[in-house]
C-alpha atoms as a PDB file:
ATOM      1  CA  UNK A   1      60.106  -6.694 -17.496  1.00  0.00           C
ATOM      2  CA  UNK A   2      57.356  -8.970 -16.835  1.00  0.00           C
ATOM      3  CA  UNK A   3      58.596 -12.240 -14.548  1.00  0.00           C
ATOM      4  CA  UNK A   4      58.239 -15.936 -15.990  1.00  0.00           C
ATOM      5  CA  UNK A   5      55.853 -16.313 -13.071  1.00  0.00           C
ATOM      6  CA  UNK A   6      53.057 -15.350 -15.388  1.00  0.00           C
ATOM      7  CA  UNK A   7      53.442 -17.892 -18.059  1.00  0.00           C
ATOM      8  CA  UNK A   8      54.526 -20.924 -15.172  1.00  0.00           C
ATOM      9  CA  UNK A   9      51.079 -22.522 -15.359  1.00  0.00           C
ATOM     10  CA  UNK A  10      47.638 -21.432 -17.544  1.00  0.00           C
ATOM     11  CA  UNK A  11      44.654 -20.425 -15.321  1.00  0.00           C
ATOM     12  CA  UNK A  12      41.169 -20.412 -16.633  1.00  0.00           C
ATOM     13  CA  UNK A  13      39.495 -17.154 -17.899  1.00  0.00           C
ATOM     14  CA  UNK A  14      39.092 -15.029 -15.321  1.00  0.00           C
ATOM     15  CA  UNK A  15      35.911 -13.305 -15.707  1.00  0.00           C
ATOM     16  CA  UNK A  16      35.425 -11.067 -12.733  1.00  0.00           C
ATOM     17  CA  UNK A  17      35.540  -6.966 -13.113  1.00  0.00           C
ATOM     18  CA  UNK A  18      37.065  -4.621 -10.209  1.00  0.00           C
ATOM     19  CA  UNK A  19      39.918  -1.854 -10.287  1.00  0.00           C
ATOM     20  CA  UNK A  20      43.164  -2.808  -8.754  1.00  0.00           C
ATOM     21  CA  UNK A  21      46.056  -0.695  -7.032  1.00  0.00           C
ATOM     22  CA  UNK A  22      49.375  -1.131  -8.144  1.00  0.00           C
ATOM     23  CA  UNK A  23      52.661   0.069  -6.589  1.00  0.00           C
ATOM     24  CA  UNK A  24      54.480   0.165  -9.843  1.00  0.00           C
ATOM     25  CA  UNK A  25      58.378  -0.568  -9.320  1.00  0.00           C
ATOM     26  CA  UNK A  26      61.030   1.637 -10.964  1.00  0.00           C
ATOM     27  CA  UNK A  27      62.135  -0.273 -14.481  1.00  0.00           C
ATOM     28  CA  UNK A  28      59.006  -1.511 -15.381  1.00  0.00           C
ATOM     29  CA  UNK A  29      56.778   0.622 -17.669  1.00  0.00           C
ATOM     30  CA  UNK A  30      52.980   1.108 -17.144  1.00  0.00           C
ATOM     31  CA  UNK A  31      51.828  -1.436 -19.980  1.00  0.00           C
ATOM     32  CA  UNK A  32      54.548  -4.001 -18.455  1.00  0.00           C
ATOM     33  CA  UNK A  33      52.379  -3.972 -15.399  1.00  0.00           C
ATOM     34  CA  UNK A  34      49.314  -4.234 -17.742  1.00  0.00           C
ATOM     35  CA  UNK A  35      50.899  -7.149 -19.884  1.00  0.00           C
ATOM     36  CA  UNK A  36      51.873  -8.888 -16.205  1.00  0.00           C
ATOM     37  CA  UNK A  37      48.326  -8.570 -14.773  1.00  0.00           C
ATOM     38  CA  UNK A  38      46.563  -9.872 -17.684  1.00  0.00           C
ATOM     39  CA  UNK A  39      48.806 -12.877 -18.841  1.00  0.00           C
ATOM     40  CA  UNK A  40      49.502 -13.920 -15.273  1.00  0.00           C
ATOM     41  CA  UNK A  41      45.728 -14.110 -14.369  1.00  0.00           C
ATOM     42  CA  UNK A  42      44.523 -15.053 -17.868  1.00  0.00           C
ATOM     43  CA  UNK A  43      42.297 -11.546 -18.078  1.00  0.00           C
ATOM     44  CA  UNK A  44      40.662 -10.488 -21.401  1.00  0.00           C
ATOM     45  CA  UNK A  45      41.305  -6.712 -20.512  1.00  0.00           C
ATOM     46  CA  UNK A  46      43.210  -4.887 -18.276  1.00  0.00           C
ATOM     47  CA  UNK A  47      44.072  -1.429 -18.791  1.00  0.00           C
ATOM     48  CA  UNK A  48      45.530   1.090 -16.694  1.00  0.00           C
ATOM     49  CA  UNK A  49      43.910   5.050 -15.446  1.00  0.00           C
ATOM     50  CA  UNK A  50      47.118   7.291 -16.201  1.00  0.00           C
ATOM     51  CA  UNK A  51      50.805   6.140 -17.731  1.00  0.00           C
ATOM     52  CA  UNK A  52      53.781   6.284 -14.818  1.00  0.00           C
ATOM     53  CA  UNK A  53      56.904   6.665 -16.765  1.00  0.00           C
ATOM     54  CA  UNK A  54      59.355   3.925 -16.314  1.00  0.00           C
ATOM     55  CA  UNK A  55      61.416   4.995 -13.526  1.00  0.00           C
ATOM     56  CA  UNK A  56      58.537   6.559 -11.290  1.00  0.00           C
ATOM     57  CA  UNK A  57      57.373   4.399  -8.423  1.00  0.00           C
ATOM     58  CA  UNK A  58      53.729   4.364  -7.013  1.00  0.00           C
ATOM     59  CA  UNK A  59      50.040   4.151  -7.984  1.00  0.00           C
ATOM     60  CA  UNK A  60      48.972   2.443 -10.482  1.00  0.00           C
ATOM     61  CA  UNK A  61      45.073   2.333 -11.195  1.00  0.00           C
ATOM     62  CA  UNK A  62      44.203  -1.001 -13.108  1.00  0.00           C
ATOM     63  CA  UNK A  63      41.357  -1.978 -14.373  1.00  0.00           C
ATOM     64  CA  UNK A  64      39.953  -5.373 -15.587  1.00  0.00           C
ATOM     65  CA  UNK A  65      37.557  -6.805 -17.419  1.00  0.00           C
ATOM     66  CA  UNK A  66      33.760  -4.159 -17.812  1.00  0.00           C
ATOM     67  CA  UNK A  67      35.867  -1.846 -15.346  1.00  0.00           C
ATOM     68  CA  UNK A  68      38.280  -0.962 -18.732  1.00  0.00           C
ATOM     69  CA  UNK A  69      34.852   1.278 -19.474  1.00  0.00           C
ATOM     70  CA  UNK A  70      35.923   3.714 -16.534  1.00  0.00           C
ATOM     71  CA  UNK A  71      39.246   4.322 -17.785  1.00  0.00           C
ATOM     72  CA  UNK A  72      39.206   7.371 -19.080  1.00  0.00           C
ATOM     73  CA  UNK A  73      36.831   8.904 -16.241  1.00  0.00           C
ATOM     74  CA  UNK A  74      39.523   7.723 -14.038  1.00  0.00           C
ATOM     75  CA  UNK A  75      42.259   9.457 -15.506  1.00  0.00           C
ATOM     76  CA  UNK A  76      40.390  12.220 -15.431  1.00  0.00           C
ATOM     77  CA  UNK A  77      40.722  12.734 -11.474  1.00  0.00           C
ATOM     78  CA  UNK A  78      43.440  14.746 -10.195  1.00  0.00           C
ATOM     79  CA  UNK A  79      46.832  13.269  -9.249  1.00  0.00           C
ATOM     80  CA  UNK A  80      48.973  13.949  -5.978  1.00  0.00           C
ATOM     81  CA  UNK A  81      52.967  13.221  -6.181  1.00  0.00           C
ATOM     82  CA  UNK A  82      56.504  13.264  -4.423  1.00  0.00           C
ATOM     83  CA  UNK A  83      58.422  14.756  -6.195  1.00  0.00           C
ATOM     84  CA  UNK A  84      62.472  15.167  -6.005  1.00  0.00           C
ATOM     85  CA  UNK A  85      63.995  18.242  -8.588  1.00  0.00           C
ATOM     86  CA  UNK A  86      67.570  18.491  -8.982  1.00  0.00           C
ATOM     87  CA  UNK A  87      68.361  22.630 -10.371  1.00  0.00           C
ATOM     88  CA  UNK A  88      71.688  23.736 -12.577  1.00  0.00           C
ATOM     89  CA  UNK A  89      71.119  20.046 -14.309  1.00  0.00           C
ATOM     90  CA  UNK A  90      69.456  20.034 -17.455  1.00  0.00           C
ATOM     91  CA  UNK A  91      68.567  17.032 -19.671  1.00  0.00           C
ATOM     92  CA  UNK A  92      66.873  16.346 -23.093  1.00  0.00           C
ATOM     93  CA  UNK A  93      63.948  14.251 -21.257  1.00  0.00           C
ATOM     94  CA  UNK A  94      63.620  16.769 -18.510  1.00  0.00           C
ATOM     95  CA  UNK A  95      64.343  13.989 -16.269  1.00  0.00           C
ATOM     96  CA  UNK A  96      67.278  11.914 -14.847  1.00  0.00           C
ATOM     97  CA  UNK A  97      66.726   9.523 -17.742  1.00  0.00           C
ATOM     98  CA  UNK A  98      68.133  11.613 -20.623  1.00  0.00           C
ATOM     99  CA  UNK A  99      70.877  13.010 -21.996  1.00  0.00           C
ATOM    100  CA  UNK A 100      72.349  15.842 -19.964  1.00  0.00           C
ATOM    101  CA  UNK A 101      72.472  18.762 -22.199  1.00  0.00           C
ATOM    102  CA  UNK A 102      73.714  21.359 -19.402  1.00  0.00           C
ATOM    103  CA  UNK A 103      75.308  21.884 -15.505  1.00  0.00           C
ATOM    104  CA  UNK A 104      74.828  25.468 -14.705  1.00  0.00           C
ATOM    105  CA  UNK A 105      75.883  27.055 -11.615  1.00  0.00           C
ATOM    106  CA  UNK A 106      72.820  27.307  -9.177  1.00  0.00           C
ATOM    107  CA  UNK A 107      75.146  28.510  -6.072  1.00  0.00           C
ATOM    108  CA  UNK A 108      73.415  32.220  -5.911  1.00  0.00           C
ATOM    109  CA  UNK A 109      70.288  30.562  -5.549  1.00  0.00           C
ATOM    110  CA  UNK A 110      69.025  30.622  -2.112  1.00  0.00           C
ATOM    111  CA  UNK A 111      65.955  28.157   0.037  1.00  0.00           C
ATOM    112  CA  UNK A 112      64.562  31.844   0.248  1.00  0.00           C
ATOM    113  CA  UNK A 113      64.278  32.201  -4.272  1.00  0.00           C
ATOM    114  CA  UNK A 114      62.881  27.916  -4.032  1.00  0.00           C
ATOM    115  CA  UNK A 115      60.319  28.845  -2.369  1.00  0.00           C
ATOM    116  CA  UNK A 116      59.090  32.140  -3.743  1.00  0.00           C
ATOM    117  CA  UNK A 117      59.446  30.945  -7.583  1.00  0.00           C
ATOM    118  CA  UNK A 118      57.760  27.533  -6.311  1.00  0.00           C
ATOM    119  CA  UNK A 119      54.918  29.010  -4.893  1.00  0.00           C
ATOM    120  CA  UNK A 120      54.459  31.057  -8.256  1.00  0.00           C
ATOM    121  CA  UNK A 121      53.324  28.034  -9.902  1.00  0.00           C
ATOM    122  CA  UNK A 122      50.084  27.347  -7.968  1.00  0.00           C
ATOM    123  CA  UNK A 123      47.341  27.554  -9.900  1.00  0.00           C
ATOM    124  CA  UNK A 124      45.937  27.300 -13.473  1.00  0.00           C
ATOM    125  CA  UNK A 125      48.824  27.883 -15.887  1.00  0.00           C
ATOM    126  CA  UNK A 126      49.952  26.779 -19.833  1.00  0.00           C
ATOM    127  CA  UNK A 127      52.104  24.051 -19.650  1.00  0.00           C
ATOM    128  CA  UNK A 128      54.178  22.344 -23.216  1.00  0.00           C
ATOM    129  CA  UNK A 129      54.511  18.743 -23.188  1.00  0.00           C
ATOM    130  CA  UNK A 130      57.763  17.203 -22.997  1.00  0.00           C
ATOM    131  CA  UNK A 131      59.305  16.093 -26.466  1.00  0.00           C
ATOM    132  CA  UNK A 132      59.454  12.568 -24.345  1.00  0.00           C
ATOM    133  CA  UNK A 133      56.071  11.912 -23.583  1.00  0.00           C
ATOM    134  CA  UNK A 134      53.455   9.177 -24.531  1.00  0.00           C
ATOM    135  CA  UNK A 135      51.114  12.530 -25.917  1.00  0.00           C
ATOM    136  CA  UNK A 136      50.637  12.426 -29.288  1.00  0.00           C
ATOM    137  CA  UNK A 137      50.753  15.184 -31.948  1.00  0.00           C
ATOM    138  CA  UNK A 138      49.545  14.169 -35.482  1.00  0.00           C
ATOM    139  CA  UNK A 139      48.926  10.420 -34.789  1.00  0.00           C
ATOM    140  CA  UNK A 140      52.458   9.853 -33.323  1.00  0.00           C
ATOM    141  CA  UNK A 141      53.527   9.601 -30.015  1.00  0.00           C
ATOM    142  CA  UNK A 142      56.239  11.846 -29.076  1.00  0.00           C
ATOM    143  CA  UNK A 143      58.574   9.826 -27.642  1.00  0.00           C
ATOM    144  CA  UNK A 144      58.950   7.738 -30.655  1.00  0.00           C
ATOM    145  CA  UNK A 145      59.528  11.118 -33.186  1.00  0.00           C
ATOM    146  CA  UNK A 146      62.403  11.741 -30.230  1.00  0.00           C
ATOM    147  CA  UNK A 147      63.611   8.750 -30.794  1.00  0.00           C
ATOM    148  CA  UNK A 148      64.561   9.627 -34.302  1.00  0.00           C
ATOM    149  CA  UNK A 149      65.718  12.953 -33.394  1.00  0.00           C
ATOM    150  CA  UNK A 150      62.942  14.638 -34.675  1.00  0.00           C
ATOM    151  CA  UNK A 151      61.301  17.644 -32.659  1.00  0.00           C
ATOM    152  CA  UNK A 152      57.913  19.382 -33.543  1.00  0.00           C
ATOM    153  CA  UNK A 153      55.553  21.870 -32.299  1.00  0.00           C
ATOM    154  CA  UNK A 154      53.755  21.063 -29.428  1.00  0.00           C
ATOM    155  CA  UNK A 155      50.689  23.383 -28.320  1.00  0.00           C
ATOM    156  CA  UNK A 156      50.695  24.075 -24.726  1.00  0.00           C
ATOM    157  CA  UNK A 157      47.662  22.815 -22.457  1.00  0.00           C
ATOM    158  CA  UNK A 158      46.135  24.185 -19.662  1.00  0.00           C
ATOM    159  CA  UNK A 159      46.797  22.643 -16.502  1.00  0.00           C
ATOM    160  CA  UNK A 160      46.358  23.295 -12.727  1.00  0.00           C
ATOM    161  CA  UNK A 161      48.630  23.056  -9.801  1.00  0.00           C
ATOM    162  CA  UNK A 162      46.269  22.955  -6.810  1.00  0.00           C
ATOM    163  CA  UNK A 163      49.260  22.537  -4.186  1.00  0.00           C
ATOM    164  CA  UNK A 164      53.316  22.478  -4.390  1.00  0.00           C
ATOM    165  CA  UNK A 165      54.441  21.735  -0.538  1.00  0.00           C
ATOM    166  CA  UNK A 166      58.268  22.313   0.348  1.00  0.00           C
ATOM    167  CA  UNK A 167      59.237  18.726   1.980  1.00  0.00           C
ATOM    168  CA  UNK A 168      63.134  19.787   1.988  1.00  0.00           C
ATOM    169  CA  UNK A 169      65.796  22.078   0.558  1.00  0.00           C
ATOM    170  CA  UNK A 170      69.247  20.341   0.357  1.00  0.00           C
ATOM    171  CA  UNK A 171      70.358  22.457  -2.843  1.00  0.00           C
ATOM    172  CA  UNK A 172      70.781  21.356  -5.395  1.00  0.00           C
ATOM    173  CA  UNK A 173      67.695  18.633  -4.204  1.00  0.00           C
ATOM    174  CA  UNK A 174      64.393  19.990  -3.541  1.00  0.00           C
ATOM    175  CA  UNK A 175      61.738  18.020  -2.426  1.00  0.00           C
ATOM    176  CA  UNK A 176      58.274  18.570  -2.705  1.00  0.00           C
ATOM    177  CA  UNK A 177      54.847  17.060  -2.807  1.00  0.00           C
ATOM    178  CA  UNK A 178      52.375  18.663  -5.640  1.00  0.00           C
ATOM    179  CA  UNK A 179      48.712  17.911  -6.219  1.00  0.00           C
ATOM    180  CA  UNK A 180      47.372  18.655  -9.535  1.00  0.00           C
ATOM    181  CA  UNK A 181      45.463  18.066 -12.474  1.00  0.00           C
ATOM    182  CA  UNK A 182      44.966  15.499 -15.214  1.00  0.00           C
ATOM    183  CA  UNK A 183      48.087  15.543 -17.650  1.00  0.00           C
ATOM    184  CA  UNK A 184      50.286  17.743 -15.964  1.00  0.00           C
ATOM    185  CA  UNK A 185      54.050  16.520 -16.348  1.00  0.00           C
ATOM    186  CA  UNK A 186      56.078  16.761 -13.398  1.00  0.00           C
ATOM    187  CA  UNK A 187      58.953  16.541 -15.292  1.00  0.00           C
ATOM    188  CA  UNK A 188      58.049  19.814 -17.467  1.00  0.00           C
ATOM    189  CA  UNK A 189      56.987  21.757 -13.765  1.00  0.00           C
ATOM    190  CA  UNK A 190      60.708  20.737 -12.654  1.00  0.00           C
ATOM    191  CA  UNK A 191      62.281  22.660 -15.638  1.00  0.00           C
ATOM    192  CA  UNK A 192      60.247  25.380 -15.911  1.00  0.00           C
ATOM    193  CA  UNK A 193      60.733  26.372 -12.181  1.00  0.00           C
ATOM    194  CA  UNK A 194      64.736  25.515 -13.150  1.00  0.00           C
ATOM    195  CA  UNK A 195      64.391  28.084 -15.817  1.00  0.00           C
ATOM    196  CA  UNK A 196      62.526  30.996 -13.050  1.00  0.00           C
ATOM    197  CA  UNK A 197      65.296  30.319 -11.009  1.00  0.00           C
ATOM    198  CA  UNK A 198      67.866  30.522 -13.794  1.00  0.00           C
ATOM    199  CA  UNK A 199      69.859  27.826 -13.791  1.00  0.00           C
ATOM    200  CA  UNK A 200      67.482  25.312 -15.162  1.00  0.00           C
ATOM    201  CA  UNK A 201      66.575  21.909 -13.369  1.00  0.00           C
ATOM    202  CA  UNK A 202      65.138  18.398 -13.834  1.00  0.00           C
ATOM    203  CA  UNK A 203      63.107  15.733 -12.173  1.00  0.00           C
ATOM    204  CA  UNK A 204      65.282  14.130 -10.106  1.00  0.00           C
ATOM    205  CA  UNK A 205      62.999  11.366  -8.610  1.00  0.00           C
ATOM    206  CA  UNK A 206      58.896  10.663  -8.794  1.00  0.00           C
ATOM    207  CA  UNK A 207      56.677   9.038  -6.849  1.00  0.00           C
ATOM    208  CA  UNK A 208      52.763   8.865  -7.492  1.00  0.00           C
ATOM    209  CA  UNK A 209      50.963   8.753  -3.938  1.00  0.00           C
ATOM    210  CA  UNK A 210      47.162   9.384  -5.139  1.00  0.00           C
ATOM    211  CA  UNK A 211      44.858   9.151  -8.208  1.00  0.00           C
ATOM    212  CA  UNK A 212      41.412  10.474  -7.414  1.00  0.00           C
ATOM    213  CA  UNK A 213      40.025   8.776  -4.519  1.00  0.00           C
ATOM    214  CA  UNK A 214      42.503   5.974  -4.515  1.00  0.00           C
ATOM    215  CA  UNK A 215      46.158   6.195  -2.646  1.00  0.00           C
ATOM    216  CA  UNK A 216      49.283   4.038  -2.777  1.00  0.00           C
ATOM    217  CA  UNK A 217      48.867   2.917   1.140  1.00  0.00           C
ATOM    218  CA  UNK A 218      46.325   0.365  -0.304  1.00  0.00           C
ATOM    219  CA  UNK A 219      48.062  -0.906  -3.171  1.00  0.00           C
ATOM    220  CA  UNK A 220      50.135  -3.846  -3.452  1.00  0.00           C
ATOM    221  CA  UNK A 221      53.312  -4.132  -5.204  1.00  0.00           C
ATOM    222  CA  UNK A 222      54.316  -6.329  -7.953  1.00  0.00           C
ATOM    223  CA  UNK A 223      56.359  -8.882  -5.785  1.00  0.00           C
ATOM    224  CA  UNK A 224      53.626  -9.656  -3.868  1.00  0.00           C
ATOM    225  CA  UNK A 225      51.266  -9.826  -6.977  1.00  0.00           C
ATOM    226  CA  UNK A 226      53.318 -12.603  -8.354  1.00  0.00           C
ATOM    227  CA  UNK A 227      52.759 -14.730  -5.765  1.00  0.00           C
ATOM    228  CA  UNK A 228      49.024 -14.944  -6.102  1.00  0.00           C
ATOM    229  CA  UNK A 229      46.570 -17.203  -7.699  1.00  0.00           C
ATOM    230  CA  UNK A 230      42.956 -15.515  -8.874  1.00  0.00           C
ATOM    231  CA  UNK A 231      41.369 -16.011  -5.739  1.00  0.00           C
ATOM    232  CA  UNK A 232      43.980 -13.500  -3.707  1.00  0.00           C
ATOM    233  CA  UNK A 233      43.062 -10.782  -6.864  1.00  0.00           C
ATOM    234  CA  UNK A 234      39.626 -11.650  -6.449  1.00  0.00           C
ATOM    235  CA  UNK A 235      40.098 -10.542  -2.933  1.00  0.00           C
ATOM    236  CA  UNK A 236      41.885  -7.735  -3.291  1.00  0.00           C
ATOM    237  CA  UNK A 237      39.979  -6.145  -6.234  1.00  0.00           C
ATOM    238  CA  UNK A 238      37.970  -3.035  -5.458  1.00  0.00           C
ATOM    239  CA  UNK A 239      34.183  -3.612  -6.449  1.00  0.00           C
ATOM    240  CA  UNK A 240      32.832  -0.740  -8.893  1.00  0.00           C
ATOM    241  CA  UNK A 241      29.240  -2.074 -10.000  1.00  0.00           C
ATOM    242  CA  UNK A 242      27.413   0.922  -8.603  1.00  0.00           C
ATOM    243  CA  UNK A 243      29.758   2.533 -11.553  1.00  0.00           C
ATOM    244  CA  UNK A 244      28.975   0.454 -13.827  1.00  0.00           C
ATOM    245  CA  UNK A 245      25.168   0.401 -13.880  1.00  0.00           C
ATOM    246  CA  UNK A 246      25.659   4.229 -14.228  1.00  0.00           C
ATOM    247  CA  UNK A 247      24.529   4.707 -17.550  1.00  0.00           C
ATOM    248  CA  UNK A 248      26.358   8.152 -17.461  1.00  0.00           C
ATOM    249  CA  UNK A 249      29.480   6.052 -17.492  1.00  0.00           C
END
């Protein structure tokens, strides 16, 4: 997914360190961004604080160069998204992206049962990791044993909804915005309120708005990136030395 922008012309090592904010386009995975940023702007090492799946939109936290050592700090911080679930669909991703395994009839559900079952997942809870996930269990990541058809145990990890906010009910679309902790999956809070409601349901649509401290209203998107030379990311880059002299870091 990465553009033949990055490989029109080689620039010389760019040797500055900063975080930058991505809006990450539908399509294009996490490490596509990652792979675009680094080869287009001839950076050592650019990683990224928190994996988007490929067809969510929104932030995405780089870092580059001596920033890479705040990566996992940074993923640490609480997420905030908009989220779209669709109920009576289910799928073997939990998302639009899979295979539908089910259309159930959701028409005795009411906006009255959304809310109350929604509202029932505020809070610390258990959550299992979906089967197509980047987590890894024994070495492997998931995605790739689903891949092959293959399906193990997954233990489930505590997580914590600190908000779910109602945006709109158009049944069978319900959209909300949710704040909540590190390695929560949208996608598995989707069909486990599907199955409290009893018809099941899916992510329909997913949008990351904030990671921590940063938000999407300051990032840039990737059509703009590929217009710039290293002096506009030198600009734009957010500054984190007072992090990195932190020897707690």
């Amino acid at each position: 997914m990465e553009s033949d922008s990055s490989k029109k012309f080689k620039q010389p090592p760019f040797m500055e360190s900063g975080i930058l904010l991505v809006d990450k386009p539908s399509a294009w995975t996490s490490h596509d961004v990652v792979n675009f940023v680094r080869r287009r702007f001839n950076v050592k090492k650019v990683g990224h604080c928190g994996t988007l799946d490929p067809a969510a939109t929104g932030l995405l936290v780089l870092v580059l160069g001596r920033a890479t050592k705040l990566s996992q700090r940074l993923s640490g911080d609480d997420k905030v998204y908009e989220s779209v679930m669709k109920i009576g669909t289910q799928t073997d991703s939990l998302d639009m992206d899979g295979e539908i395994t089910a259309e159930n009839d959701w028409s005795s559900v009411t906006e009255s049962d959304v809310k109350v079952i929604c509202n029932q997942f505020v809070g610390e809870q258990f959550q299992t990791p979906p089967m197509v996930s980047a987590k890894k269990v024994n070495g492997q990541r998931l995605y790739k044993l689903a891949r092959k058809g293959i399906e193990v145990h997954r233990e489930p990890i505590k997580i914590k909804v600190n908000s779910l906010e109602i945006n709109k009910i158009e049944l069978p679309l319900v959209s909300f915005t949710v704040s909540c902790s590190k390695g929560t999956y949208i996608r598995s809070l989707c069909s486990d309120i599907g199955d409290k409601l009893g018809c099941g349901g899916v992510l329909y649509c997913l949008r990351r708005l904030n990671c921590g401290m940063f938000s999407v209203e300051n990032a840039t998107s990737v059509d703009e990136i590929k217009e710039w030379e290293q002096n506009n990311l030198l600009d734009k880059m957010l500054w984190v030395n007072n992090l990195l002299d932190n020897k707690d870091v």
